[in-house]
N, C-alpha and C. Protein backbone atom coordinates (compact mmCIF):
# COMPACT_ATOMS: atom_id res chain seq x y z
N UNK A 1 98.80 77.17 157.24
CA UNK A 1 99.12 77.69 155.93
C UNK A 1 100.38 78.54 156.04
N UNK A 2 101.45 78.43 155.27
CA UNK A 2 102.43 78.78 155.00
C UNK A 2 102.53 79.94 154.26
N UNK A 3 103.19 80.94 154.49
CA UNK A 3 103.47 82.06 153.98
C UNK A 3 104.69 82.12 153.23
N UNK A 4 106.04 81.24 153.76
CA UNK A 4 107.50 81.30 153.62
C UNK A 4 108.29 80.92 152.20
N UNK A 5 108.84 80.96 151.84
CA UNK A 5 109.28 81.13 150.56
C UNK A 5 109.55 79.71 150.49
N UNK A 6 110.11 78.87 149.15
CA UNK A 6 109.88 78.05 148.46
C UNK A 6 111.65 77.85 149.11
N UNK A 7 112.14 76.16 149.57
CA UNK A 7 113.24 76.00 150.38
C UNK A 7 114.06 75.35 149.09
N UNK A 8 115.22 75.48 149.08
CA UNK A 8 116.29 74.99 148.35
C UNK A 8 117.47 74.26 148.92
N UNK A 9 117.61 73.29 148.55
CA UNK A 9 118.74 72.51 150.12
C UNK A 9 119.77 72.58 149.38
N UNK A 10 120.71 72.74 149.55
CA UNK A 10 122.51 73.12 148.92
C UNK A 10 122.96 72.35 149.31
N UNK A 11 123.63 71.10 148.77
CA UNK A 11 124.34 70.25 149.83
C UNK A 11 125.89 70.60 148.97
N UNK A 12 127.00 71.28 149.57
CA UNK A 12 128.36 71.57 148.83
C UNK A 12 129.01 71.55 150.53
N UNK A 13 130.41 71.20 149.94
CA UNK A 13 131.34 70.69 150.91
C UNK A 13 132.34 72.37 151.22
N UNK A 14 132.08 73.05 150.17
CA UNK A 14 133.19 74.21 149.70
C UNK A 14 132.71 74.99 150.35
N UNK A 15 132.96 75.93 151.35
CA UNK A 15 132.31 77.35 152.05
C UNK A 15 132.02 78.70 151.12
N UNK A 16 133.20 78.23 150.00
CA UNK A 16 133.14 79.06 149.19
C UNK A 16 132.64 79.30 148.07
N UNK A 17 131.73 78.32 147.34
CA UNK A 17 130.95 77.98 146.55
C UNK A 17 129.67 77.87 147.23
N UNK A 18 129.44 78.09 149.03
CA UNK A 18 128.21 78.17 149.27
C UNK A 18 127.93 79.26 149.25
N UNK A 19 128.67 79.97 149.76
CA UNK A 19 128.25 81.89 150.24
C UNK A 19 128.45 82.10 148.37
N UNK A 20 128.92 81.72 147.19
CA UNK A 20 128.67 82.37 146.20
C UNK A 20 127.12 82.22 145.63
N UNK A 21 127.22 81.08 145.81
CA UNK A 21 125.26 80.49 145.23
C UNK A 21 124.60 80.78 146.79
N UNK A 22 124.65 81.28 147.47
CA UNK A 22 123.84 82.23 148.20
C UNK A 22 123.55 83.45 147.54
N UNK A 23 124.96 83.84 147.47
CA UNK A 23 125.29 85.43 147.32
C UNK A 23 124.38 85.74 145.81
N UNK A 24 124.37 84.85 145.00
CA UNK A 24 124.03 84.59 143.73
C UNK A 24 122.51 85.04 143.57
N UNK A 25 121.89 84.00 144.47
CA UNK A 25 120.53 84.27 144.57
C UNK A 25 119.54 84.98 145.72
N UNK A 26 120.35 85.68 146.37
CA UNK A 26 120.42 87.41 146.60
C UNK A 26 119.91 88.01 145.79
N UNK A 27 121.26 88.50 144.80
CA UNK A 27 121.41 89.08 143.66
C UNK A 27 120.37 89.14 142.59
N UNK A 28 120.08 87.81 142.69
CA UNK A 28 119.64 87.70 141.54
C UNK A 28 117.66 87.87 142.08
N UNK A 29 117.55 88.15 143.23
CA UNK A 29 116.29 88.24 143.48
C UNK A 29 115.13 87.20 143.94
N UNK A 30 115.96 86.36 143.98
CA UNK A 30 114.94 84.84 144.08
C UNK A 30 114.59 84.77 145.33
N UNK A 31 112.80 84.57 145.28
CA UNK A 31 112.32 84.29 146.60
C UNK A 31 112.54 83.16 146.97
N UNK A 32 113.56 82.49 147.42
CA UNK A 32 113.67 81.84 147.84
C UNK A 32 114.43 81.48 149.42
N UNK A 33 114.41 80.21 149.73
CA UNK A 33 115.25 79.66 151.46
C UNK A 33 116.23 78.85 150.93
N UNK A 34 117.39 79.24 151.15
CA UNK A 34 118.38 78.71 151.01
C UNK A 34 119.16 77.67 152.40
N UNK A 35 118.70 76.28 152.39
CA UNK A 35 119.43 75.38 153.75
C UNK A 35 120.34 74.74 153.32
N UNK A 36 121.50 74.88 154.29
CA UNK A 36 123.00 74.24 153.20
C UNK A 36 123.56 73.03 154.15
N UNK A 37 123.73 72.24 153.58
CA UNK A 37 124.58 71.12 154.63
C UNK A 37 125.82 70.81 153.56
N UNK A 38 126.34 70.18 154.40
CA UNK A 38 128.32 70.10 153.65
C UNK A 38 128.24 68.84 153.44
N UNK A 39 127.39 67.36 153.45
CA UNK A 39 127.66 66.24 153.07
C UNK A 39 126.29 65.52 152.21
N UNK A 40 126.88 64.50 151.91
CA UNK A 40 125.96 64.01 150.92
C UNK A 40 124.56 62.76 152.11
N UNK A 41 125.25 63.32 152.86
CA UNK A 41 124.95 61.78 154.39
C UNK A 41 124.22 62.89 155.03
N UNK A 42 124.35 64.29 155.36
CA UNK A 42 123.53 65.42 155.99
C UNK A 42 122.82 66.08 155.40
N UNK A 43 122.59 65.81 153.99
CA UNK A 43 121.72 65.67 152.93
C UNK A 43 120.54 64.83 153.54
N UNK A 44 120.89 63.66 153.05
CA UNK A 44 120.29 62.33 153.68
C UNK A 44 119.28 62.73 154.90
N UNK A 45 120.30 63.28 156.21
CA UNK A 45 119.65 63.46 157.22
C UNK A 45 118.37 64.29 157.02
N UNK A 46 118.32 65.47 156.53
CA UNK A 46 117.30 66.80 156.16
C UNK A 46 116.61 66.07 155.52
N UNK A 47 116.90 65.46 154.88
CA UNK A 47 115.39 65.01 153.65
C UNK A 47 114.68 63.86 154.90
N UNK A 48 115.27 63.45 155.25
CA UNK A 48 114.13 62.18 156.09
C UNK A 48 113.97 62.85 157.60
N UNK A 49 114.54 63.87 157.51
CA UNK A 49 114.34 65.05 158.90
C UNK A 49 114.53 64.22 160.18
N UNK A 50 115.73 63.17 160.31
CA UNK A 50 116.70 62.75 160.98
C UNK A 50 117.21 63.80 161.69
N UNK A 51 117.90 63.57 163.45
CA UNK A 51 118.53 64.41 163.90
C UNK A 51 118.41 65.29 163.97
N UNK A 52 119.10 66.62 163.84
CA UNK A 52 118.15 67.69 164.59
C UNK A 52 117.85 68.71 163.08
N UNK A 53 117.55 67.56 161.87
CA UNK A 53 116.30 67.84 161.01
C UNK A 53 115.03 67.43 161.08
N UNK A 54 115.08 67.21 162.69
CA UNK A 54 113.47 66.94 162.65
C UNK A 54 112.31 67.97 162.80
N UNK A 55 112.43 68.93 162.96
CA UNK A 55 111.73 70.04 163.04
C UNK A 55 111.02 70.97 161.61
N UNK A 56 110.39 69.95 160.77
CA UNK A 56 109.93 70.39 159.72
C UNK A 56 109.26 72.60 159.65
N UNK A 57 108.57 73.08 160.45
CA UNK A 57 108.53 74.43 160.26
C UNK A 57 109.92 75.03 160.52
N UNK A 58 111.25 74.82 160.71
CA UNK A 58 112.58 75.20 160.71
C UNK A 58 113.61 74.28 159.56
N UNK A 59 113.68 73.16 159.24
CA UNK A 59 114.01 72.59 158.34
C UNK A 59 112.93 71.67 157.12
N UNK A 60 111.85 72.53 156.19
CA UNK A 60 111.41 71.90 155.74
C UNK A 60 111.53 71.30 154.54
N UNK A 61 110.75 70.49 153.57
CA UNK A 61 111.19 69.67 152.46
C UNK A 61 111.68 70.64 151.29
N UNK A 62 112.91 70.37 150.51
CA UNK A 62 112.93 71.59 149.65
C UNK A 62 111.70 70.98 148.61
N UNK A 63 112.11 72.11 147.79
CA UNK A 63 111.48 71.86 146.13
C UNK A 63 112.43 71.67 145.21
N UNK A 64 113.73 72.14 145.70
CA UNK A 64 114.62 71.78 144.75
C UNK A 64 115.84 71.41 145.62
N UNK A 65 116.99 70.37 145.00
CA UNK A 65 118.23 70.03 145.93
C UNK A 65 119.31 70.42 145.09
N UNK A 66 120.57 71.28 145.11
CA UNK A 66 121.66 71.63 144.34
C UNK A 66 122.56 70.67 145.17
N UNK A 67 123.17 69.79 144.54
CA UNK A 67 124.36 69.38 144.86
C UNK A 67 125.49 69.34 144.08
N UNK A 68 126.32 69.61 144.85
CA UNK A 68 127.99 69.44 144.69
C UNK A 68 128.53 67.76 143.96
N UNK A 69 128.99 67.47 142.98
CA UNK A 69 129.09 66.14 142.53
C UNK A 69 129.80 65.45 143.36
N UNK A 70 130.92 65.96 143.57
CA UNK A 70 132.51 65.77 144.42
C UNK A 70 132.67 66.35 145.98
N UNK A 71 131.82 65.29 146.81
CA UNK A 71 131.85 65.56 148.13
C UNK A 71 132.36 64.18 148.85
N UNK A 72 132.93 64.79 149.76
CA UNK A 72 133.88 63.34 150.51
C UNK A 72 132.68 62.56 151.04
N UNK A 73 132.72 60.94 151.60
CA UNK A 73 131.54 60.43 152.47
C UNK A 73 130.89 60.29 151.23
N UNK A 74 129.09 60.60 151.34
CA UNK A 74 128.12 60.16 150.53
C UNK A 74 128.94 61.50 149.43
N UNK A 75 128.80 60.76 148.33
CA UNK A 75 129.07 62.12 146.94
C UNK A 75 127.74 62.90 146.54
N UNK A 76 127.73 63.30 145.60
CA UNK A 76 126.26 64.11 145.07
C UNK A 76 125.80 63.19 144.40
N UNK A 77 126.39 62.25 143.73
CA UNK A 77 126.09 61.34 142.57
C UNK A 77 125.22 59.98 143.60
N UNK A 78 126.00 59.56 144.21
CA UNK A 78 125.35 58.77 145.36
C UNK A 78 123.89 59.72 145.86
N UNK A 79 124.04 60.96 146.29
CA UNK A 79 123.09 61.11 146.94
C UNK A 79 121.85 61.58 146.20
N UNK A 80 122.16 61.87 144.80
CA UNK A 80 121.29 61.67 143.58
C UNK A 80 120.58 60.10 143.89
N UNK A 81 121.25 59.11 143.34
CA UNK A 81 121.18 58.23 143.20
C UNK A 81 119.41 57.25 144.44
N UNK A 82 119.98 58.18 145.97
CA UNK A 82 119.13 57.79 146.37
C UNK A 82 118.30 58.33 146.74
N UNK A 83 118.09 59.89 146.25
CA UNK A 83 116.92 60.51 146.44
C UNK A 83 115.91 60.11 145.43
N UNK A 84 116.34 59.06 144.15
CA UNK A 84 115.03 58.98 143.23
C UNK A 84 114.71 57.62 143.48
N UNK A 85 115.84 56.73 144.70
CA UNK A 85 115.04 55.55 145.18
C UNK A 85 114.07 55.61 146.23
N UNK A 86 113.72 56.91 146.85
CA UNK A 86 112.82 57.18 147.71
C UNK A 86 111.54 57.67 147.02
N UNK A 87 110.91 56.64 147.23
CA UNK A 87 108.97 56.97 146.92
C UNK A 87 108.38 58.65 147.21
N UNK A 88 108.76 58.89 148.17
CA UNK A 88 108.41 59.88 149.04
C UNK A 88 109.27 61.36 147.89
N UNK A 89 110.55 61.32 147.87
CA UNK A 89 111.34 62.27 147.36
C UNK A 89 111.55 62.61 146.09
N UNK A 90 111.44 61.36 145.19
CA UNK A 90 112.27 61.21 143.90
C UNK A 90 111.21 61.69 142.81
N UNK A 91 110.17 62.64 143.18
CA UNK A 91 109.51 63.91 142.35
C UNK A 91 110.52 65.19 142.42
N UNK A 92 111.41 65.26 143.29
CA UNK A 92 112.11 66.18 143.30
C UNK A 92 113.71 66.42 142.19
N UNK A 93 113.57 67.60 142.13
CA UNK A 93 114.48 67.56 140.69
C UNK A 93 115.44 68.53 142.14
N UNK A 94 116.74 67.54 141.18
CA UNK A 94 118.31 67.79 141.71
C UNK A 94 119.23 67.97 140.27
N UNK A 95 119.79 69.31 140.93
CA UNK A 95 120.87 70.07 140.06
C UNK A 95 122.23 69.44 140.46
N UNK A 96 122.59 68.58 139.75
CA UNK A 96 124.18 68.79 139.69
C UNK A 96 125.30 69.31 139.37
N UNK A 97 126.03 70.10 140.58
CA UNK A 97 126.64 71.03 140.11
C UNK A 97 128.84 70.69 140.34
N UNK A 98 129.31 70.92 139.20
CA UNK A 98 130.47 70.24 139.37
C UNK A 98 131.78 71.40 138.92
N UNK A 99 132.87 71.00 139.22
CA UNK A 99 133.67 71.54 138.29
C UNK A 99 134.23 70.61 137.11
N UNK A 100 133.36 69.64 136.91
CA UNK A 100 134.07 68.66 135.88
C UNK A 100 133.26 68.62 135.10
N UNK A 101 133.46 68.98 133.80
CA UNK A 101 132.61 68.98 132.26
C UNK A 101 132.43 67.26 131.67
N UNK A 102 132.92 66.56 132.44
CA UNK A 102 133.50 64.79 131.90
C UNK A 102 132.21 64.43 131.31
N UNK A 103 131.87 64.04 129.91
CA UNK A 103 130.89 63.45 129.24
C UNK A 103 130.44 62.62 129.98
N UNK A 104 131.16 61.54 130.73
CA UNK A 104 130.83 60.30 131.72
C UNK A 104 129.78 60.84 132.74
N UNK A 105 130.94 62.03 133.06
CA UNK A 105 130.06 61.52 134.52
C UNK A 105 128.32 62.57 134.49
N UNK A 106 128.42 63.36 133.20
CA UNK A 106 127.53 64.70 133.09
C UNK A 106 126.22 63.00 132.63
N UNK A 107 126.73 62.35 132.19
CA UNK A 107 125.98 61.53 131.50
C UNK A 107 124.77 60.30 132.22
N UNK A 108 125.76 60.02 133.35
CA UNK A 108 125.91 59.38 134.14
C UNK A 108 124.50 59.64 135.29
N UNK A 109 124.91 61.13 136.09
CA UNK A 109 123.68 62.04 136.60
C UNK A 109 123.01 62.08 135.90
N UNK A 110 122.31 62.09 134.53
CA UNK A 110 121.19 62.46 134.06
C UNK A 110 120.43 61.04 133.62
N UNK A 111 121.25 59.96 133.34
CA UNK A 111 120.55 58.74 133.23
C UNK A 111 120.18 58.40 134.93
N UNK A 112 120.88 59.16 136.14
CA UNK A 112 120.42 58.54 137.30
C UNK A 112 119.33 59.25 137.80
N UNK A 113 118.64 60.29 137.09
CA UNK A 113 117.68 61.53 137.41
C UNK A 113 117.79 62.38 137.69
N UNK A 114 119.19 63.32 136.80
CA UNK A 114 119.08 64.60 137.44
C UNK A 114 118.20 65.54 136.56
N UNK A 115 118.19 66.86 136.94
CA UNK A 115 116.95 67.91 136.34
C UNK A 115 118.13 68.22 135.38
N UNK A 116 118.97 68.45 136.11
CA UNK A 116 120.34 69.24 135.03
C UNK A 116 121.46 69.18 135.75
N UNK A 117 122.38 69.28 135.46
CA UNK A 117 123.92 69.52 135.38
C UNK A 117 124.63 70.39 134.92
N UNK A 118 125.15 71.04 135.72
CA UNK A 118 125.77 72.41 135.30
C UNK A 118 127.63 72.60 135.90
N UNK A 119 128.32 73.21 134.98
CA UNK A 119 129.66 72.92 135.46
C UNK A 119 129.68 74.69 136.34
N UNK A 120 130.33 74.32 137.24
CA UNK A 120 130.50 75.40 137.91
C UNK A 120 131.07 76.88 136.95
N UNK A 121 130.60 77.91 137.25
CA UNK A 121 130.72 79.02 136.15
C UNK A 121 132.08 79.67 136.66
N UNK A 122 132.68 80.09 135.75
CA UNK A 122 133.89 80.72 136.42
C UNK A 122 133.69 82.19 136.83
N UNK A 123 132.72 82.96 136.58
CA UNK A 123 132.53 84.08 137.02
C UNK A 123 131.05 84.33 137.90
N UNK A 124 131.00 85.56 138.76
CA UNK A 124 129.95 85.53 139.39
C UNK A 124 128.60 85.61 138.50
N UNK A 125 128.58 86.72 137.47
CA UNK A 125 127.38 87.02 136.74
C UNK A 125 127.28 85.96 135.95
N UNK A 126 127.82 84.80 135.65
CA UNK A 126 127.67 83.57 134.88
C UNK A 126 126.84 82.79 136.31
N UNK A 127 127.06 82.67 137.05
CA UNK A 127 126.64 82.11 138.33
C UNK A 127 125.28 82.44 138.48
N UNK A 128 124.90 84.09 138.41
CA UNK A 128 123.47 84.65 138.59
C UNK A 128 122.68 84.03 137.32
N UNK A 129 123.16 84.26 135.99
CA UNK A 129 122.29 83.97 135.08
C UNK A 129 122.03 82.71 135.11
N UNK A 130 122.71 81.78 135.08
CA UNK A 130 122.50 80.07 135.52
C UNK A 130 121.35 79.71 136.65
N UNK A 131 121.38 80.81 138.36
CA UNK A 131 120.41 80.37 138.66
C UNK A 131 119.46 80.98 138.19
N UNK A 132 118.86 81.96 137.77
CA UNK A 132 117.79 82.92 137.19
C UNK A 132 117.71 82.36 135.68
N UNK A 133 118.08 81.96 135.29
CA UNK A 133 117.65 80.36 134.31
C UNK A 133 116.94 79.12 135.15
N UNK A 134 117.70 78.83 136.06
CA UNK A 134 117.05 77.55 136.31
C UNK A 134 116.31 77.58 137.70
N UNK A 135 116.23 78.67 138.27
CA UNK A 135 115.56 78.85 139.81
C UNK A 135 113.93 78.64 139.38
N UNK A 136 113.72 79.58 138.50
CA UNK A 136 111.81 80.45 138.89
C UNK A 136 111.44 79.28 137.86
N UNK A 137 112.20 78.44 136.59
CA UNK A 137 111.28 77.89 135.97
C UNK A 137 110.72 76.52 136.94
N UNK A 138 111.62 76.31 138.19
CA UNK A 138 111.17 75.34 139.22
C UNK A 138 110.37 76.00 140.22
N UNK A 139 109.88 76.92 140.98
CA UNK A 139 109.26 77.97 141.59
C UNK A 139 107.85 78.42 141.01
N UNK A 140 107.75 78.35 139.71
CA UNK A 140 106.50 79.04 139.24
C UNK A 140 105.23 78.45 140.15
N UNK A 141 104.65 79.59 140.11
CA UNK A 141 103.70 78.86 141.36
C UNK A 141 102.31 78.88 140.52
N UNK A 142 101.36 77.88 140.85
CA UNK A 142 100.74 77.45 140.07
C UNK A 142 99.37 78.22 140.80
N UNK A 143 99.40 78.13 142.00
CA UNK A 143 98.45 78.78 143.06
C UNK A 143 98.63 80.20 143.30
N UNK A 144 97.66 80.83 143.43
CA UNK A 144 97.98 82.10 144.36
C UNK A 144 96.57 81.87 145.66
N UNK A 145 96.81 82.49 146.55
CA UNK A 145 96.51 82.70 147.77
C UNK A 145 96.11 83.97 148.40
């Protein structure tokens, strides 16, 4: 039985858009585990706990996946795409997160299964309220222990 907080996998290519949606949900209080990989393919790896994601009590399944739309290699959109062709995964809700507002492509992710889509915020406290909007209503825990 698990004690550890509820895991969130970040897959963003930007160092600097990771330490902010870290820094974010810090801030903003969320019990949560934040595991970040930089590709849409080391994504891939963690979820099927490939390589040296095989160690489920150190890398385990999130509850939620934030990805980056616009990543070199596998994209977010791709790696959307095949987290809801997996039996096993595709209960899991993925945030797409972009700097592009494009009707297409916002349109695009949500007919392929995303939870939501969000354009990257231009300020930090726009950043906190976005995840503290969309963190705890995925978190609510249904159990207590």
């Amino acid at each position: 039985m698990s004690t550890a907080n509820p895991t969130i996998l970040l897959a963003e290519d930007n160092p600097d858009t990771q330490f902010f949606i870290q820094l974010a949900i810090e801030e903003a209080n969320l019990a949560v585990c934040v595991q970040v990989v930089k590709s849409g393919q080391e994504a891939k790896h963690y979820l099927t706990g490939e390589n040296s994601y095989a160690d489920r009590d150190r890398y385990p399944l999130p509850v939620l996946i934030l990805t980056n739309l616009d990543m070199s290699g596998l994209s977010g959109i791709e790696l959307l795409e095949w987290v809801k062709q997996q039996p096993e995964l595709k209960q899991l809700p993925v945030v797409v997160i972009s700097s592009s507002d494009d009707p297409y492509q916002i349109k695009r992710a949500m007919k392929l299964g995303a939870s939501s889509y969000f354009v990257k915020t231009p300020t930090f406290d726009s950043l906190i309220d976005l995840l503290m909007s969309l963190i705890p209503s995925l978190l609510t825990p249904d159990k207590e222990t």
